[in-house]
N, C-alpha and C. Protein backbone atom coordinates (compact mmCIF):
# COMPACT_ATOMS: atom_id res chain seq x y z
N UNK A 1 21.05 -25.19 -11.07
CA UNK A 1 22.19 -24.30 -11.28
C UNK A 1 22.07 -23.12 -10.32
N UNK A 2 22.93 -22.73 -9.46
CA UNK A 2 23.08 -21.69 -8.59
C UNK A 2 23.44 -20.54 -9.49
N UNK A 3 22.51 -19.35 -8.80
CA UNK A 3 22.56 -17.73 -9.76
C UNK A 3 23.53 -17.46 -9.44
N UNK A 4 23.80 -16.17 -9.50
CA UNK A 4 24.95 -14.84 -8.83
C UNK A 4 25.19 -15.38 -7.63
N UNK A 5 26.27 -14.85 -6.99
CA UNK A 5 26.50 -14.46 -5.69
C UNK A 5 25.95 -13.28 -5.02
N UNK A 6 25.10 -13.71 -3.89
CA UNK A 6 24.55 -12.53 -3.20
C UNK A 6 25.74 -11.30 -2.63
N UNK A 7 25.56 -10.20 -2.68
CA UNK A 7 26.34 -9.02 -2.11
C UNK A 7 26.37 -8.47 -0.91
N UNK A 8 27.04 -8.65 0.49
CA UNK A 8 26.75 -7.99 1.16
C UNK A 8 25.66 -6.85 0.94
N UNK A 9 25.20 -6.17 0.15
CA UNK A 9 24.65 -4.87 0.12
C UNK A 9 23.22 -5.55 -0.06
N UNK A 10 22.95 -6.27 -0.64
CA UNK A 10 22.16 -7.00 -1.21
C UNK A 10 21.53 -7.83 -0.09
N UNK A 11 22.06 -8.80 0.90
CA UNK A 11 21.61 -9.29 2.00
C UNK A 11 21.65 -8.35 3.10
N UNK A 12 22.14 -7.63 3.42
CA UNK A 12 21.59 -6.18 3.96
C UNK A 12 19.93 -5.62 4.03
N UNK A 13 20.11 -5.51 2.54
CA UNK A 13 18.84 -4.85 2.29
C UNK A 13 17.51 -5.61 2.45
N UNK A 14 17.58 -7.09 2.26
CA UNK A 14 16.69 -7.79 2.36
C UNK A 14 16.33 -8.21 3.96
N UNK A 15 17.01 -8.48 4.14
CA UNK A 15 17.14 -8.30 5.70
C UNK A 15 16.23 -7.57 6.76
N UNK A 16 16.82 -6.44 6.03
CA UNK A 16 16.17 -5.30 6.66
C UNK A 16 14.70 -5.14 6.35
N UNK A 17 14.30 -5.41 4.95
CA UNK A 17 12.90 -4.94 4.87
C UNK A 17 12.18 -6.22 5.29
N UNK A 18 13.00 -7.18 5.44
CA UNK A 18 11.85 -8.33 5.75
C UNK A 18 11.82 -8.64 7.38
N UNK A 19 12.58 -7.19 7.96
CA UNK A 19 12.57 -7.68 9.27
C UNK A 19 11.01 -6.30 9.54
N UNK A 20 10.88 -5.24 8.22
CA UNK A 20 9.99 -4.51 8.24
C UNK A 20 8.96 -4.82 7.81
N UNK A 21 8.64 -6.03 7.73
CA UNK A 21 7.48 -7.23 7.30
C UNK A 21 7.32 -6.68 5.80
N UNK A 22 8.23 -6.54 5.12
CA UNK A 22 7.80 -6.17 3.88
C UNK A 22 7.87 -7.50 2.67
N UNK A 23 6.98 -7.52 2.29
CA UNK A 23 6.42 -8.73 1.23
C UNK A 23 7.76 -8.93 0.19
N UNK A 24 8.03 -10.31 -0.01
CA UNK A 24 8.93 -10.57 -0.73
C UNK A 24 8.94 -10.47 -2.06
N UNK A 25 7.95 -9.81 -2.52
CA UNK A 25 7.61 -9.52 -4.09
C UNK A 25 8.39 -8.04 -4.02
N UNK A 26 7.97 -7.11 -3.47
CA UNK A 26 8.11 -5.53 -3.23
C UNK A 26 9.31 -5.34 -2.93
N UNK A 27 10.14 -6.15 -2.08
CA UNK A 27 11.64 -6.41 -2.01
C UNK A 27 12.29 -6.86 -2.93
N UNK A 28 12.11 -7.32 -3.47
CA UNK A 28 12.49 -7.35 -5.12
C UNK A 28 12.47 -6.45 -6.03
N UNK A 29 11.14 -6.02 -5.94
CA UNK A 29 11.28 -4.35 -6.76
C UNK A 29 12.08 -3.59 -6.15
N UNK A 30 12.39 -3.54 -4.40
CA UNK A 30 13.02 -2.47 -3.91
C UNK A 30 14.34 -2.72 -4.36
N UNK A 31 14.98 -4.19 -4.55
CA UNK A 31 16.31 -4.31 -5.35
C UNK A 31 16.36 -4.02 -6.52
N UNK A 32 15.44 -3.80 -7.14
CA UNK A 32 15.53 -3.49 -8.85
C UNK A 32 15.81 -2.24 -8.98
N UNK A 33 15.12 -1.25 -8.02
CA UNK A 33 15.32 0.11 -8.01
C UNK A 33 17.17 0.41 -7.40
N UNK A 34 17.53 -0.37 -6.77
CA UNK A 34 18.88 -0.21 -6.58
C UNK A 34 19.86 -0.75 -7.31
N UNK A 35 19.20 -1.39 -8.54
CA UNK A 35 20.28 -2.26 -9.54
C UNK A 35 21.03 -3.53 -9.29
N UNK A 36 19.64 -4.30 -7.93
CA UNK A 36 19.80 -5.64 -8.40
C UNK A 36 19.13 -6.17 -8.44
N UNK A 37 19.11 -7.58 -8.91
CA UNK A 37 18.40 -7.93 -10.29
C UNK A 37 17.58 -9.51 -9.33
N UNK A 38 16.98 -9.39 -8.59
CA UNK A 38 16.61 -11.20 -7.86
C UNK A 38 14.91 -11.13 -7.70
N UNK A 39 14.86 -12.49 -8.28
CA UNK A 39 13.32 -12.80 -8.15
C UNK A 39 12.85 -13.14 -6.76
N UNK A 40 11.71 -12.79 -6.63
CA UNK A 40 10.45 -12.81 -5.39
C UNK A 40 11.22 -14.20 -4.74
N UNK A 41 11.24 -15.36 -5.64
CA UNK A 41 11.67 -16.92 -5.03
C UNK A 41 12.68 -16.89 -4.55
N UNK A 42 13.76 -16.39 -5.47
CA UNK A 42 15.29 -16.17 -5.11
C UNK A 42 15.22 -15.19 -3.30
N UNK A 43 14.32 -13.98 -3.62
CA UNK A 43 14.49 -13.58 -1.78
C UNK A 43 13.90 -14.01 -1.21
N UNK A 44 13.02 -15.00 -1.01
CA UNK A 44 12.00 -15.72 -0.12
C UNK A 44 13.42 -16.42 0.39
N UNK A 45 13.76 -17.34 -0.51
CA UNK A 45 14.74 -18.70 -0.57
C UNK A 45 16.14 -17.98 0.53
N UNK A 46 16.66 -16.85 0.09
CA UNK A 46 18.03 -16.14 0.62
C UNK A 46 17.60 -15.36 2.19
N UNK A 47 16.62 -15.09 2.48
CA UNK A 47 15.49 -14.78 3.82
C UNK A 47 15.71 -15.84 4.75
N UNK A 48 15.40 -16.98 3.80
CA UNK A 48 15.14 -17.84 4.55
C UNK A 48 16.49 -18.45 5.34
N UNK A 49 17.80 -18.47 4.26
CA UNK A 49 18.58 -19.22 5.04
C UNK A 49 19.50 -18.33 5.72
N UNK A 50 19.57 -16.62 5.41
CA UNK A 50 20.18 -15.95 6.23
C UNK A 50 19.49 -16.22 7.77
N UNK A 51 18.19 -16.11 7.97
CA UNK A 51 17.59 -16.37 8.91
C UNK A 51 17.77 -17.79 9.45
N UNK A 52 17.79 -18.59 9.03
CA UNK A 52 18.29 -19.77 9.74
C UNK A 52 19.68 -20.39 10.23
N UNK A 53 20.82 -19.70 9.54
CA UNK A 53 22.26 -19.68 9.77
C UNK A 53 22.30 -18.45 10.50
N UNK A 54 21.48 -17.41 10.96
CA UNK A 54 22.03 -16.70 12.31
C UNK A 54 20.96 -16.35 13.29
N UNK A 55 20.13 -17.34 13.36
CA UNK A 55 18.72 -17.57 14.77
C UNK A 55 18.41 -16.16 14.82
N UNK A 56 17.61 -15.53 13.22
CA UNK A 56 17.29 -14.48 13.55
C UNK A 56 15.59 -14.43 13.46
N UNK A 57 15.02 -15.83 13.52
CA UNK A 57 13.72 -15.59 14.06
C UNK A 57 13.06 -17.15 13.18
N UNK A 58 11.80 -17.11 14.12
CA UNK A 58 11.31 -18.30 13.42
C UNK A 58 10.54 -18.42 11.93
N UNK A 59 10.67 -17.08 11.34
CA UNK A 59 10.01 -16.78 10.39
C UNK A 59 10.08 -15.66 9.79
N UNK A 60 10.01 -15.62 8.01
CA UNK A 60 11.00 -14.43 7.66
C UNK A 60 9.91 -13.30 7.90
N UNK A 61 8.24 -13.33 8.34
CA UNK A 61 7.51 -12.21 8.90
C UNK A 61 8.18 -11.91 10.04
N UNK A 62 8.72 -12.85 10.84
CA UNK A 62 8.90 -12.74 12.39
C UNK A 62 10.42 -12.49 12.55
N UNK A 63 10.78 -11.99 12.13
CA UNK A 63 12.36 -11.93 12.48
C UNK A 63 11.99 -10.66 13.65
N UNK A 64 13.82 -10.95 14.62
CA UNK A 64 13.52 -10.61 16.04
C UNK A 64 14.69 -9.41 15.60
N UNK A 65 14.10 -8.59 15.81
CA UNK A 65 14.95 -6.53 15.72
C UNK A 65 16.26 -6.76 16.13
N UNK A 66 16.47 -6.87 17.47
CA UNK A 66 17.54 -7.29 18.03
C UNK A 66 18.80 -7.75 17.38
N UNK A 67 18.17 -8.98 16.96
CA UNK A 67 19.06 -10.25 16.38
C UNK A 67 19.40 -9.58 14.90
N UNK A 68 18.69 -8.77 14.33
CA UNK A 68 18.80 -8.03 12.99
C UNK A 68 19.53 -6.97 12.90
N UNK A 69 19.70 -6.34 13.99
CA UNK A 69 20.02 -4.90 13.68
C UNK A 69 21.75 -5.79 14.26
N UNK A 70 21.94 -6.83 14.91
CA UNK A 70 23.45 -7.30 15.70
C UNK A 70 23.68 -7.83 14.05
N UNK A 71 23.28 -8.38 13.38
CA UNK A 71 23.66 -9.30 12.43
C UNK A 71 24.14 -8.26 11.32
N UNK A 72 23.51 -7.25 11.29
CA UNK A 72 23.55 -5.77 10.19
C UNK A 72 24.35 -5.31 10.61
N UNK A 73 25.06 -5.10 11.88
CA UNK A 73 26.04 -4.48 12.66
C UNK A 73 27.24 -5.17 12.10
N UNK A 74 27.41 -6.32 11.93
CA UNK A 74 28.58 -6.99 11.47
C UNK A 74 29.01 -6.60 10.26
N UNK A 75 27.98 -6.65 9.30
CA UNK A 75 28.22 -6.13 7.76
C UNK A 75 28.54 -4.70 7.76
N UNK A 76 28.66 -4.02 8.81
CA UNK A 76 28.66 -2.13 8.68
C UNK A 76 30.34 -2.17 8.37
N UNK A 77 31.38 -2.99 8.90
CA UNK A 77 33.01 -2.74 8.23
C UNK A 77 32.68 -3.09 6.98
N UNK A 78 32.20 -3.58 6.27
CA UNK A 78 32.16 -3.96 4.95
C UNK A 78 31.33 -2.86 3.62
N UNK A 79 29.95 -2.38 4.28
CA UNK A 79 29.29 -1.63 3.29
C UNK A 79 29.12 -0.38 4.22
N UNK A 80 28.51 0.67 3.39
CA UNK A 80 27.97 2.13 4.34
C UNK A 80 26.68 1.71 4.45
N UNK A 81 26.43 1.29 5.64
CA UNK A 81 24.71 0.83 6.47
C UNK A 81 23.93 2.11 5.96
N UNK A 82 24.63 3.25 6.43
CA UNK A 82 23.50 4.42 6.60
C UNK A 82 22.68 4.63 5.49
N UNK A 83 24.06 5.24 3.94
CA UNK A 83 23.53 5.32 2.79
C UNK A 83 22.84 4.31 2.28
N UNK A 84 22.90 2.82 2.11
CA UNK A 84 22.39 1.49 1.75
C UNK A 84 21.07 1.42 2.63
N UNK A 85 21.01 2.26 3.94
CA UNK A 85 19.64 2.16 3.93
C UNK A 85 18.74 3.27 4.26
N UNK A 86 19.18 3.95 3.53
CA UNK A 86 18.38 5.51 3.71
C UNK A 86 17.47 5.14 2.30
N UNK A 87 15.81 5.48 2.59
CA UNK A 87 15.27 5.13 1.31
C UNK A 87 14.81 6.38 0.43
N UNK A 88 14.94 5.88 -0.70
CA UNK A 88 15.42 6.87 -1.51
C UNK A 88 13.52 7.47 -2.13
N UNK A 89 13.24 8.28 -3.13
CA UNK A 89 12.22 8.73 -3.36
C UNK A 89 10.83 7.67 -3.91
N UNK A 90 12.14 7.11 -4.99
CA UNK A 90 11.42 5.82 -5.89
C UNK A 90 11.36 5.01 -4.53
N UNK A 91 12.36 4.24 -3.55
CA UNK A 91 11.77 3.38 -2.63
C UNK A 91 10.49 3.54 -1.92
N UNK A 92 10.35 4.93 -1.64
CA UNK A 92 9.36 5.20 -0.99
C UNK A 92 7.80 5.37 -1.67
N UNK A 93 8.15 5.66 -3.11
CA UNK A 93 6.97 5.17 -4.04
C UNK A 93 6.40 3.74 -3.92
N UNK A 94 7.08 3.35 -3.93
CA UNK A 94 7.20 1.59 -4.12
C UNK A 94 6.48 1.03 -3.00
N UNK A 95 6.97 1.85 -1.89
CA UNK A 95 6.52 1.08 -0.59
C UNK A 95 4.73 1.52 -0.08
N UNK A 96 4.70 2.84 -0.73
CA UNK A 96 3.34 3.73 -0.62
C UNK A 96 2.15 3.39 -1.31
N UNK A 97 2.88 2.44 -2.51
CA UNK A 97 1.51 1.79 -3.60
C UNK A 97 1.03 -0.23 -2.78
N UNK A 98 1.91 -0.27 -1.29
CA UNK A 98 1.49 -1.53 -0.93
C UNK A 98 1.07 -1.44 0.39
N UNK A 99 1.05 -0.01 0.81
CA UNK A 99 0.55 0.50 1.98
C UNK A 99 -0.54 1.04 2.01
């Protein structure tokens, strides 16, 4: 059975931190802290095929900046990039207890 529908805001964000090699467990918490709700598997799994439907790298450690920040560029008419990725106090907790 297929979950939710992913959100622009939502594949955004994952995107982004997994192009900041950030572990797919912790990206999950970083969505929980923004009020959404997807398991470690669920963003491994959604990583994986954003990355393979737009050749943005051979691997969701290895995704290529470039190809990420053009692909994030597309979604900017749709969501506010800046605010969606400015990290917030709790993000930065989050990210400080795996650093």
């Amino acid at each position: 059975m297929a979950g939710l529908k992913w959100s622009d805001e939502e594949e955004c964000l994952i995107i982004w931190f997994a192009s900041a090699r950030i572990p797919h467990g912790i990206i999950s918490l970083l969505l929980k802290e923004k009020g959404f709700d997807r398991t470690m598997t669920s963003v491994r799994n959604k990583i994986s095929a954003i990355r393979n439907q737009n050749s943005l790298g051979e691997a969701s450690h290895e995704l290529i900046e470039l190809e990420v920040d053009r692909w994030i560029g597309h979604l900017s008419p749709r969501i506010n990039i800046d605010q969606l990725l400015t990290p917030t106090l709790q993000d930065q907790q989050i990210l400080d207890q795996v650093r």
